[in-house]
Protein backbone atom coordinates (compact mmCIF):
# COMPACT_ATOMS: atom_id res chain seq x y z
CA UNK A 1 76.06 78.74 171.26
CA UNK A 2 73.64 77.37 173.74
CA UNK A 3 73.66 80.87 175.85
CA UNK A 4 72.65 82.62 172.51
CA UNK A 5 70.34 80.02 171.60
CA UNK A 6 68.28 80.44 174.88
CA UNK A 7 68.71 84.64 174.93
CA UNK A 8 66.56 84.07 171.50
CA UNK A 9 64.17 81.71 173.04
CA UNK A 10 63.07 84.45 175.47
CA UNK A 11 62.37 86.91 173.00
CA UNK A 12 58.92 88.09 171.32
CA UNK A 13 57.84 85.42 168.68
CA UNK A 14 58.03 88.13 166.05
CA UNK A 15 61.98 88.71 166.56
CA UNK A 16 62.49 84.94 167.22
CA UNK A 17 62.60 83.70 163.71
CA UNK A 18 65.49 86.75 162.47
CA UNK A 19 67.26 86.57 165.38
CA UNK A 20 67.81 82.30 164.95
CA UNK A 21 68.11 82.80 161.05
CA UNK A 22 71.26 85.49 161.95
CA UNK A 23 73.20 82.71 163.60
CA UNK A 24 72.84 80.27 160.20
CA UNK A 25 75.80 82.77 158.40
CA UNK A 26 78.08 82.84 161.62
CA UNK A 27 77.97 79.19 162.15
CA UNK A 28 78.96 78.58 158.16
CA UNK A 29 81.33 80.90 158.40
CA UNK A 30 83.47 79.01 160.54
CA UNK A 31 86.52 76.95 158.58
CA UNK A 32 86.87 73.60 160.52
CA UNK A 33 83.94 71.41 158.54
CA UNK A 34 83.19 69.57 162.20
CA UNK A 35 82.59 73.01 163.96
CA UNK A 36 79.86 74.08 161.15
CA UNK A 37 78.48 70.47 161.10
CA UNK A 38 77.88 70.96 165.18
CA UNK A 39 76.78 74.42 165.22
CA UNK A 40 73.97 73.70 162.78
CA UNK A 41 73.02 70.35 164.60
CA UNK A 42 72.79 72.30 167.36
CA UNK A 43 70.21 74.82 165.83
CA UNK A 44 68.34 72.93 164.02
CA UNK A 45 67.88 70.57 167.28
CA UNK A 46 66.73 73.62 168.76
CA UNK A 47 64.67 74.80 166.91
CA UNK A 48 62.73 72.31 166.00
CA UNK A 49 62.66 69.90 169.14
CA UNK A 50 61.90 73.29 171.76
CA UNK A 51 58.01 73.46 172.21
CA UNK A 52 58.70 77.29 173.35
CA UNK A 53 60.37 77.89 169.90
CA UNK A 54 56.92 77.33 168.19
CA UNK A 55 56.16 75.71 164.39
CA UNK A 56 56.27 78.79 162.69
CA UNK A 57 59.76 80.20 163.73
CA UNK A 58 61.04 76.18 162.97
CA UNK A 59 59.45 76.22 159.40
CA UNK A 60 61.11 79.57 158.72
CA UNK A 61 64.52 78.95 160.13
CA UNK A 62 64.73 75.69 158.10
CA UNK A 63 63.28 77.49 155.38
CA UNK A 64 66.28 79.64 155.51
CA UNK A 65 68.83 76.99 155.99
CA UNK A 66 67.44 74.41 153.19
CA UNK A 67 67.69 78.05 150.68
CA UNK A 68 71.27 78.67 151.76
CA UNK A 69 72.40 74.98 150.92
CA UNK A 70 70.74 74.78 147.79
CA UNK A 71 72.60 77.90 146.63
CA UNK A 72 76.00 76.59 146.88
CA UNK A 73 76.90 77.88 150.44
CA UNK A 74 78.64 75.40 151.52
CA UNK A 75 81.18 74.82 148.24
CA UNK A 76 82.51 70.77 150.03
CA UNK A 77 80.22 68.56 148.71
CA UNK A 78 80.71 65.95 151.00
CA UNK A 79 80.53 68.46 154.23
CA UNK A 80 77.47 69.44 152.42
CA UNK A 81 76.04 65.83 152.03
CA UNK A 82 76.77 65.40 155.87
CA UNK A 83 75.31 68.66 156.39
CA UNK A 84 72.23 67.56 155.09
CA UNK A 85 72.36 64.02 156.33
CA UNK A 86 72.55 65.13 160.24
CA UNK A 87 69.25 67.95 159.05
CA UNK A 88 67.30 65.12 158.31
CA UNK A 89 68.09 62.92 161.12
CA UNK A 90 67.19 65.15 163.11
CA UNK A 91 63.94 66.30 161.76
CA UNK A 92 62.91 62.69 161.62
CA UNK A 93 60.96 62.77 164.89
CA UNK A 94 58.84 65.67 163.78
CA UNK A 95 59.06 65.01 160.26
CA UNK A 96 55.06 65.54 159.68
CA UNK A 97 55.86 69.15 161.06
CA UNK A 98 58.53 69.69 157.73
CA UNK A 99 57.46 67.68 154.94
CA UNK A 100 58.01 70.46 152.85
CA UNK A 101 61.57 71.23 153.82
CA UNK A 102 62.77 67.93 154.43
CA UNK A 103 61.19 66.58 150.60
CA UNK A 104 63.86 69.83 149.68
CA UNK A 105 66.49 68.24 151.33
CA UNK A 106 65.93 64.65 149.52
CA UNK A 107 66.05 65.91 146.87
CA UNK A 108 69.30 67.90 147.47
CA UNK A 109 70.84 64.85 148.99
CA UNK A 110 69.89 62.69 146.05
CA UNK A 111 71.27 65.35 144.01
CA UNK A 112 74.81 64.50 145.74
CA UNK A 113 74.41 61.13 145.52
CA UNK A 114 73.91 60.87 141.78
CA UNK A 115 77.05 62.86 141.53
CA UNK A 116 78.87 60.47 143.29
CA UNK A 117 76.84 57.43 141.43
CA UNK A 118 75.48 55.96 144.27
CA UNK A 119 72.36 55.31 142.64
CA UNK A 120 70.74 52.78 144.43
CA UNK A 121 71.19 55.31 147.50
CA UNK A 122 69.81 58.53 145.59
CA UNK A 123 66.69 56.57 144.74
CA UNK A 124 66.12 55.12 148.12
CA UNK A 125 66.45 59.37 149.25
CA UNK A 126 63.76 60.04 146.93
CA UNK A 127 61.24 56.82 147.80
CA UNK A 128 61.30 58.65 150.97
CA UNK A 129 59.76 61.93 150.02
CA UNK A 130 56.25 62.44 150.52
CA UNK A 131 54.62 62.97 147.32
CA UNK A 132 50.77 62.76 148.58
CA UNK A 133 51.26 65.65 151.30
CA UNK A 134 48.82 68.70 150.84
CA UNK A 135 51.81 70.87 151.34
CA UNK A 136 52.85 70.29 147.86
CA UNK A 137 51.00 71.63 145.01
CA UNK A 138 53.14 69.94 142.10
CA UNK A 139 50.89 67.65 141.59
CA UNK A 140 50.44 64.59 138.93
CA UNK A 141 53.32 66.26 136.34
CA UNK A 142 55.51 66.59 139.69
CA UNK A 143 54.87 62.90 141.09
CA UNK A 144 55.65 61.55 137.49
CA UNK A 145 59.27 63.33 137.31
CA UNK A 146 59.93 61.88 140.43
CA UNK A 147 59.00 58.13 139.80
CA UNK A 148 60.93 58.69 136.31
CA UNK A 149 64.16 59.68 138.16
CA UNK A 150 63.47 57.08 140.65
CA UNK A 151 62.85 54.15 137.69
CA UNK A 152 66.29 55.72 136.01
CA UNK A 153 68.68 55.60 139.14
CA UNK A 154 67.42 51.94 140.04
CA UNK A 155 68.19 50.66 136.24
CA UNK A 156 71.18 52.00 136.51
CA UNK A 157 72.38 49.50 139.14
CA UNK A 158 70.27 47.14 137.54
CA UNK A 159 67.78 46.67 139.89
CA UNK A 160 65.03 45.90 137.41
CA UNK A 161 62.35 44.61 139.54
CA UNK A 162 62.02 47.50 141.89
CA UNK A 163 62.71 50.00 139.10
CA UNK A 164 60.00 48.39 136.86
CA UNK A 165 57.37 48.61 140.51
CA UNK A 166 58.32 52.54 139.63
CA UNK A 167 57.86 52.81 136.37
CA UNK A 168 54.38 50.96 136.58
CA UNK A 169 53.13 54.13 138.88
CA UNK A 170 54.70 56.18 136.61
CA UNK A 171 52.67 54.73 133.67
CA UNK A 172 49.98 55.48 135.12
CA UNK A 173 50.20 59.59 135.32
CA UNK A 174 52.48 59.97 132.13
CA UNK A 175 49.20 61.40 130.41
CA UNK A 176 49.34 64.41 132.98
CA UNK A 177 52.50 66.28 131.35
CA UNK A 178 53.10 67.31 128.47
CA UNK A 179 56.66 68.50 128.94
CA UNK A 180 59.18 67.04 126.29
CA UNK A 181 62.28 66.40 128.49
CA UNK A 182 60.43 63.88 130.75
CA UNK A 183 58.20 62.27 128.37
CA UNK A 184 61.21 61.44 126.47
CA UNK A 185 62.83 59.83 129.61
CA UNK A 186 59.76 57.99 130.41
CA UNK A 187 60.05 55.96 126.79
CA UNK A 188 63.36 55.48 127.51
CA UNK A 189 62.87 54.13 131.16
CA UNK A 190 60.07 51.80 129.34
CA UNK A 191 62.49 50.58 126.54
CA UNK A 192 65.28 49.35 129.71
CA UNK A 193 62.48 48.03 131.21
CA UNK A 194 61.84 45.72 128.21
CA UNK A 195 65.27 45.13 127.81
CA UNK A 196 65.76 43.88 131.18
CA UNK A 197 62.40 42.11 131.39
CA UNK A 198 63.73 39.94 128.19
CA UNK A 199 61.22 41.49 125.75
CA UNK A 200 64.07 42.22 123.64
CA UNK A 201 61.90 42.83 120.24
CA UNK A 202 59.79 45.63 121.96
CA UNK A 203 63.34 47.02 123.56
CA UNK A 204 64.78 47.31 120.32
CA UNK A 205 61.51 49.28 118.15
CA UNK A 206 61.73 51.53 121.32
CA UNK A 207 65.77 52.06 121.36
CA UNK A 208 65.26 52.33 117.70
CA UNK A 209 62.25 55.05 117.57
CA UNK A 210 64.02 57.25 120.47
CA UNK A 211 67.55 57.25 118.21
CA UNK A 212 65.58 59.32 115.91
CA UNK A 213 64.94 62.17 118.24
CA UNK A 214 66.64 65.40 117.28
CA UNK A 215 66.32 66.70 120.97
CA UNK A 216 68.87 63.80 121.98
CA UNK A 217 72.32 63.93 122.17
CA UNK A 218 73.85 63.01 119.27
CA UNK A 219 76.26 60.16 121.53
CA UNK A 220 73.27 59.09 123.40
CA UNK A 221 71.23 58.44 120.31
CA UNK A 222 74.22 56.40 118.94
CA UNK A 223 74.31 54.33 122.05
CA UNK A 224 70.49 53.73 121.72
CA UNK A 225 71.02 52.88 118.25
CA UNK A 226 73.90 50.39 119.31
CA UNK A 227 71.47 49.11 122.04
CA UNK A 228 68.58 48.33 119.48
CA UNK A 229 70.67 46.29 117.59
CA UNK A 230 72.06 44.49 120.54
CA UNK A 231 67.99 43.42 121.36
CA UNK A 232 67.12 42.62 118.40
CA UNK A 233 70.19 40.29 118.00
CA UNK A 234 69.16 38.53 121.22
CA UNK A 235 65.51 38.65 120.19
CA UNK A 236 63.84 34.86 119.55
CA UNK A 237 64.11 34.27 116.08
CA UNK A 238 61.43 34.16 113.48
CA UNK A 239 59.08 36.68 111.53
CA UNK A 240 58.83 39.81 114.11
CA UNK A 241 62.23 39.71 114.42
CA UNK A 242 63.08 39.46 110.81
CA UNK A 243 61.00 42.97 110.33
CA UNK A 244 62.88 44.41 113.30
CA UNK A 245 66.31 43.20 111.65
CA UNK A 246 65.34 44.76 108.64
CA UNK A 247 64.68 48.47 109.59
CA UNK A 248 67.82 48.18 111.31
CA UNK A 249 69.93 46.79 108.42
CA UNK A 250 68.14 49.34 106.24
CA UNK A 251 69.41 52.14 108.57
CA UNK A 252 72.33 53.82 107.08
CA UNK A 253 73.50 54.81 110.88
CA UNK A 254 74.29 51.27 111.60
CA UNK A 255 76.97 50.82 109.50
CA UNK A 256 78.97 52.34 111.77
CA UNK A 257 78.41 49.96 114.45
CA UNK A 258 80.83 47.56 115.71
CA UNK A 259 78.00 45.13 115.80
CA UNK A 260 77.11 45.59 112.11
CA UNK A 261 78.55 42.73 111.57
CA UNK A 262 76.46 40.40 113.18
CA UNK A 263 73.22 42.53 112.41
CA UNK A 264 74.09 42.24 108.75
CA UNK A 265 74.76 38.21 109.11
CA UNK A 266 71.16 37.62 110.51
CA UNK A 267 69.63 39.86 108.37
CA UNK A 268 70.77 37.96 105.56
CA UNK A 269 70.26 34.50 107.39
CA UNK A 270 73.66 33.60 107.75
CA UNK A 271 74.95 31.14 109.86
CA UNK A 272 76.59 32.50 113.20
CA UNK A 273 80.51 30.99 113.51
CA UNK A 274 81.30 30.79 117.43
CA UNK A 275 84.18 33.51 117.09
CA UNK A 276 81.42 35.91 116.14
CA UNK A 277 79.29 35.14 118.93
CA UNK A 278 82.26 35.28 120.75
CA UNK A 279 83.01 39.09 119.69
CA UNK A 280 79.58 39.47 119.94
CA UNK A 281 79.16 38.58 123.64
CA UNK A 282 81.90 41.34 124.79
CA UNK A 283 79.70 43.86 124.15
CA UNK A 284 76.86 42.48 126.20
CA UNK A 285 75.97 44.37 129.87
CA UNK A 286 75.53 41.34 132.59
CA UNK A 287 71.37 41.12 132.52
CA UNK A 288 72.00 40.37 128.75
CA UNK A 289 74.02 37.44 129.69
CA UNK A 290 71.32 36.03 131.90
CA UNK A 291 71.46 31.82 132.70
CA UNK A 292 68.17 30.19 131.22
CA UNK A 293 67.23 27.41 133.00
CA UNK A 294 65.54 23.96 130.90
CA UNK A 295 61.86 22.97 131.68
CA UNK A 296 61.76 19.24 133.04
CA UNK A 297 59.17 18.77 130.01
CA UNK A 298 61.88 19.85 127.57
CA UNK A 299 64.73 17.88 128.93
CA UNK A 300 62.96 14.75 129.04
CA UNK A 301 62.06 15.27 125.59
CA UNK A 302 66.02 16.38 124.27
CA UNK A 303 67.17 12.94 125.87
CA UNK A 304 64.60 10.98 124.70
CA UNK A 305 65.94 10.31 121.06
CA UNK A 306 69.68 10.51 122.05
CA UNK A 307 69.83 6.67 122.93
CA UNK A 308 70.96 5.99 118.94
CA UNK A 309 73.69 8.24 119.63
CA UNK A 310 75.24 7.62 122.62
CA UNK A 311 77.87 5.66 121.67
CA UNK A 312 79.24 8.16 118.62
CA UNK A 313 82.23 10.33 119.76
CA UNK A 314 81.21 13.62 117.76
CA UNK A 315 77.72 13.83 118.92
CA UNK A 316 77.50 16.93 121.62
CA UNK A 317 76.31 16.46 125.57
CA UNK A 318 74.91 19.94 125.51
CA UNK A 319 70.84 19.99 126.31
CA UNK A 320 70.24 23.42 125.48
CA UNK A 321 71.15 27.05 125.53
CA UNK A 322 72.57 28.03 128.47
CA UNK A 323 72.14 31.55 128.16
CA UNK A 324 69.94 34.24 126.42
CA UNK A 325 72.43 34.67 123.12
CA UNK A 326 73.28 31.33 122.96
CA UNK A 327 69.39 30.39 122.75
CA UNK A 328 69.39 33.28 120.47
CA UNK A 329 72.12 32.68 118.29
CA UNK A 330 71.15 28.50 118.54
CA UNK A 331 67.33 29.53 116.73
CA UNK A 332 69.05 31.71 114.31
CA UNK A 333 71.21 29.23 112.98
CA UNK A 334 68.15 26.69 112.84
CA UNK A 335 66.34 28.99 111.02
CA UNK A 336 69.00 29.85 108.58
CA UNK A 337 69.88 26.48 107.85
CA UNK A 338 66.07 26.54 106.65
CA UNK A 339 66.84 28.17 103.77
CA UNK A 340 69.95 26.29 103.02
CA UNK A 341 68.09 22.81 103.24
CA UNK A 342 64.99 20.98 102.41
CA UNK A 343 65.62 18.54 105.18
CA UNK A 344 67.69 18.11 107.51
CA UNK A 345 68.70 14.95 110.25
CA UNK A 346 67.85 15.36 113.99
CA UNK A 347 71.85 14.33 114.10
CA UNK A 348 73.01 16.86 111.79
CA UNK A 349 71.36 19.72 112.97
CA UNK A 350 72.31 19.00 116.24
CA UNK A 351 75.83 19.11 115.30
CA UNK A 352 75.09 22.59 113.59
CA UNK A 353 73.93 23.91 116.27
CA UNK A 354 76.01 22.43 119.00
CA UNK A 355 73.39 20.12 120.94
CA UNK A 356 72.04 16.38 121.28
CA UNK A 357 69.87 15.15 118.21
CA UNK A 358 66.80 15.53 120.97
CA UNK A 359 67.70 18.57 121.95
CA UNK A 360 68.01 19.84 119.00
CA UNK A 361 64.56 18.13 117.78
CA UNK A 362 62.76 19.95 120.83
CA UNK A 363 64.02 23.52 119.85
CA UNK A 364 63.03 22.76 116.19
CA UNK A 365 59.55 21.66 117.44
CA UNK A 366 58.84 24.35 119.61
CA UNK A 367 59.97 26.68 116.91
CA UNK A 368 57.25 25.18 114.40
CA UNK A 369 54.22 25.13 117.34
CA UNK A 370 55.02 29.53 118.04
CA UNK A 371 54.96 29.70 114.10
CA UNK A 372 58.18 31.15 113.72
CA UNK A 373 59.65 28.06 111.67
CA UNK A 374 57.32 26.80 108.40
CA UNK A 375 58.03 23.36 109.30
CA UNK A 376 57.52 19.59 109.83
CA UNK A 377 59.01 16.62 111.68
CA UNK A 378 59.25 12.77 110.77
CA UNK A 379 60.21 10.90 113.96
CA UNK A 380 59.90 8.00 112.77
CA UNK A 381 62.96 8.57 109.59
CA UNK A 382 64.30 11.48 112.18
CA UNK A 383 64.07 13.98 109.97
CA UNK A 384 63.16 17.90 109.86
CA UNK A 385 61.17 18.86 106.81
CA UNK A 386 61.50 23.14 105.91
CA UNK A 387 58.61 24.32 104.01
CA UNK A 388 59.53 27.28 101.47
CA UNK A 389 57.33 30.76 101.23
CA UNK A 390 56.50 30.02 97.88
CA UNK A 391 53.08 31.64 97.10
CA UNK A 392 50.37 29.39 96.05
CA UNK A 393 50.25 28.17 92.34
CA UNK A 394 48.26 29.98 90.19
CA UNK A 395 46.19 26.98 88.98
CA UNK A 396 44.38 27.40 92.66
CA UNK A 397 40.77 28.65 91.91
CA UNK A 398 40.49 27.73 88.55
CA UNK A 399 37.91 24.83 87.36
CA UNK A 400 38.37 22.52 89.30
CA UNK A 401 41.48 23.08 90.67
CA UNK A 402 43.28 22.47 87.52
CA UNK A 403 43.49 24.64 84.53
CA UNK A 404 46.31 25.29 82.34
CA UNK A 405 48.78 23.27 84.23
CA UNK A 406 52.60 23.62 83.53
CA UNK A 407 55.23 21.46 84.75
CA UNK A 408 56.96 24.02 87.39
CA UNK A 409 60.86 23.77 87.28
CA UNK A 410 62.33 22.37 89.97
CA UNK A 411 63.16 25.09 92.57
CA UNK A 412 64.12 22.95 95.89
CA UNK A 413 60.59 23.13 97.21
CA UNK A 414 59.98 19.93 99.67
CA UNK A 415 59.17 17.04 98.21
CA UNK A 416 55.74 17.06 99.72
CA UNK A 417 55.18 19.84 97.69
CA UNK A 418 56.67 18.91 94.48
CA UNK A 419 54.81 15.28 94.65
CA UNK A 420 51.41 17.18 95.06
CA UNK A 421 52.35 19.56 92.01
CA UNK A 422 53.37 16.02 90.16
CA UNK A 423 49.74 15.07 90.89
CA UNK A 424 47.80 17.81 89.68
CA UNK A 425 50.09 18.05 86.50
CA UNK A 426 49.13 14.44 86.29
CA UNK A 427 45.40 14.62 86.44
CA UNK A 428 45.56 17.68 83.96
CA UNK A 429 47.05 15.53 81.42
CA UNK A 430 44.94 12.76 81.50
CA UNK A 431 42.00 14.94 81.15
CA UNK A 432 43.37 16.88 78.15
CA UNK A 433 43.64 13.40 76.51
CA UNK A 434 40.05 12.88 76.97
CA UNK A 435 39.19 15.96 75.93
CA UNK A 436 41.31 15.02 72.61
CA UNK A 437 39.94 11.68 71.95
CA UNK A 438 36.19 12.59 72.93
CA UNK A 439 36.92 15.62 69.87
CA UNK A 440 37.81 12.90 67.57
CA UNK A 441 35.29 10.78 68.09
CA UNK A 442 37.23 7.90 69.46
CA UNK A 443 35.20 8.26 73.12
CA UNK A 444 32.00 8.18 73.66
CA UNK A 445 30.16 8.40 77.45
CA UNK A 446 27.10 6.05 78.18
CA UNK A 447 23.98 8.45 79.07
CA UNK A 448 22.93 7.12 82.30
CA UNK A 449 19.54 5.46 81.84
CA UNK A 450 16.54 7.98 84.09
C-alpha cells in the first residue's frame, strides 16, 4: 500500500486525485473488517497529512470516500461506524481544511448512533459540526433542523438542561422554514421542554394541540394525547387547570386512556384515594417523579400550629409533598373538599390530605394568595372558610342597594355570606314597614327647620 501510495504522489496533479480515488474500491473490497479499516487509515492519512498531495486532490478523495459510505458500501454497521470514527480522527488536525466533508461524516456517524440509541453520543457528533462555515450554504432552515435533532436526542436521555440551551437557539430561527416536518418537531421539542421544565399546564395545551395533527402517526398522536393528560394531572390545581381538564375530559379520544380514570375524577373534583395515585404513579417517566424540596419559610410556618397536636396518635408527621404528584394530587384534594364543605378544621384537612394541621394550613394559604382557592382562614378558631362561585345577588345596583328583596333559600353558601344576605333582607323589611305606616298616616317626618 505504501509503494502505491508514493508511485501516485509522483504523478501530475491532474492524475493524482483518480489514481488515489481507484485504490478506495480495492481497499473495501477486502473481507477481513481490520484490513479495510487499515487500508483506508492509511489513505486518508495520506492524503490529507502529505503537503505534496495538495488540498484539492485531499478534498476530492474524501469527497469520494464520504459518497461511497453514505451509499451503503460498507453493509456492517459497526465496521462502518469505526470506519468513520478513525476518518475523523484523523482529519482532526486539519479539520479547517474539510469542514465540509467531515460535517458529512457527523452526520453519518450520528446517523449510526441513533440507530443504536446512543443519544446522548449522536447529539454530542452533531454539537461538533460547524454550522457557521462559509462552505455551507444551508443556511438558517439548515441550522434549525440541526438544533431540532440535537434538542430531540438530548430529551431523549433526559438531559433537559442542555437540550432546552438547544432549543432556545433553535427558537430563535424557527421563523426561517416553512417546511411542515420540522416545524412540527420543533412544537413538540417545546412541549418536552415544558414538561420537563415543570410547566406542566403549557406541556399539556401543547401535547394536546399536536394530537390533533393529521400528518402524525396515528400511535404517536395517542401517546401525546396520553402525555397531555399525564401534565395536566400533575399541573397545580386551580382555574387554568380546571379549563385544561376540561377540553381533555370533553375529548372523546380519552376515553380510551388508561388514565381516564383519574382525568375524569379531577375533572369532576373528586377526591383522589391513595390506590389511584398509586396506579397513577406507574405510568409516570422519572423527571415526572421529581423530589420537591420545602422552603425554610414554609416549614416554619407547617410546624408552627402543630404544638395542639402533638400529643394525638392519628395526627400525620408529614410536612409536605414530597414529590411533584403528591403536591399535585395533595391541592386537588384541598380543592375538592371545597366544594364538599363550607369549612373545614386545620386538623381535619390535614388528615384528608395526609399532613400536619400547619402544614396543611400553609398549602391552603398559599393556595388562596395565587388565587386558585376562593378562600379564607380564622387562626384564631383554626378554621378554613370556602367561598362558593355564586354570582352576585340581583338586588346589587338597585336603589340603594336594596330593592325587591327575597329571602334566598339556603344553598350552603358561607355563613359570612348568608349573615350579610340576612342583613339586607333585614333592612328591606323595616323600610317596607315605613313605607306602610307613612301610607296610612300613622308616621309623620319632622321638616327640618332652614
Amino acid at each position: 500500500m505504501e509503494s502505491r501510495l508514493s508511485q501516485f504522489a509522483a504523478l501530475s496533479q491532474k492524475d493524482k486525485g483518480p489514481a488515489f480515488i481507484s485504490l478506495i474500491p480495492e481497499i473495501l473490497a477486502q473481507g477481513d473488517p481490520s484490513t479495510v479499516t487499515a487500508g483506508l487509515h492509511t489513505l486518508v492519512n495520506f492524503v490529507v497529512n502529505q503537503d505534496s498531495i495538495g488540498l484539492v486532490v485531499g478534498r476530492q478523495v474524501l469527497s469520494e470516500l464520504v459518497g461511497v459510505l453514505g451509499e451503503g458500501a460498507i453493509g456492517d454497521a459497526e465496521l462502518r461506524k469505526r470506519v468513520v470514527e478513525d476518518t475523523l480522527a484523523t482529519i482532526q488536525p486539519r479539520i479547517v481544511s474539510y469542514e465540509e466533508q467531515v460535517n458529512i461524516l457527523r452526520f453519518q456517524l450520528a446517523d449510526l448512533l441513533e440507530v443504536e440509541e446512543e443519544w446522548s453520543d449522536a447529539a454530542r457528533v452533531l454539537m461538533g459540526i460547524s454550522l457557521d462555515s462559509g462552505q455551507r450554504t444551508g443556511g438558517d432552515a439548515e441550522k434549525l433542523r440541526v438544533y431540532v435533532r440535537i434538542v430531540r436526542l438530548l430529551l431523549e436521555d433526559e438531559d433537559s438542561v442542555q437540550a432546552e440551551t438547544y432549543y432556545n437557539r433553535a427558537a430563535l430561527l424557527v421563523h426561517s422554514t416553512t417546511d411542515r416536518v420540522t416545524l412540527l418537531q420543533f412544537k413538540l421539542c417545546q412541549a418536552r421542554i415544558s414538561d420537563y421544565g415543570r410547566k406542566f399546564l403549557e406541556a399539556a395545551s401543547r401535547y394536546h394541540e399536536l394530537s390533533y395533527v393529521g400528518e402524525i402517526d396515528e400511535d404517536e398522536r395517542r401517546q401525546m394525547l396520553l402525555a397531555a393528560v399525564t401534565c395536566a394531572v400533575l399541573a397545580p390545581a386551580g382555574p387554568n387547570r380546571s379549563r385544561v381538564l376540561a377540553s381533555l375530559y370533553r375529548d372523546e379520544r380519552t376515553s380510551e386512556l388508561p388514565t381516564y380514570n383519574i382525568l375524569s375524577k379531577m375533572f369532576l373534583d373528586h377526591i383522589l384515594r391513595s390506590t389511584e395515585v398509586k396506579e397513577f404513579e406507574q405510568t409516570l417517566k422519572p423527571h415526572q417523579l421529581a423530589k420537591i424540596s420545602i422552603s425554610s419559610n414554609d416549614r416554619l410556618a407547617s410546624t408552627g400550629n402543630d404544638e395542639l397536636f402533638a400529643n394525638e396518635p392519628t395526627t400525620s408527621t408529614r410536612t409536605g409533598p414530597s414529590t411533584v404528584l403528591d403536591r399535585a394530587v395533595m391541592e386537588h384534594n384541598l380543592l375538592a373538599s371545597s366544594k364538599i364543605y363550607n369549612n373545614i378544621t386545620f386538623r381535619g384537612l390535614g388528615a384528608l390530605l395526609d399532613l400536619t394541621p400547619g402544614a396543611a394550613e400553609t398549602m391552603a394559604r398559599k393556595m388562596i394568595e395565587q388565587g386558585r382557592l376562593r378562600g379564607s382562614i380564622d387562626q384564631v378558631e383554626k378554621l378554613i372558610w370556602f367561598e362558593g362561585n355564586r354570582e352576585e345577588d340581583d338586588a346589587q345596583g338597585k336603589a340603594g342597594g336594596l330593592g325587591d328583596v327575597e329571602e334566598a333559600e339556603d344553598t350552603g353558601a358561607p355563613f359570612t355570606k348568608r349573615w350579610d344576605l340576612q342583613i339586607r333582607v333585614t333592612a328591606a323589611n323595616v323600610e317596607s314597614i315605613v313605607q306602610h305606616l307613612t301610607e296610612k298616616g300613622l308616621v309623620t317626618f319632622a321638616t327640618a327647620a332652614a
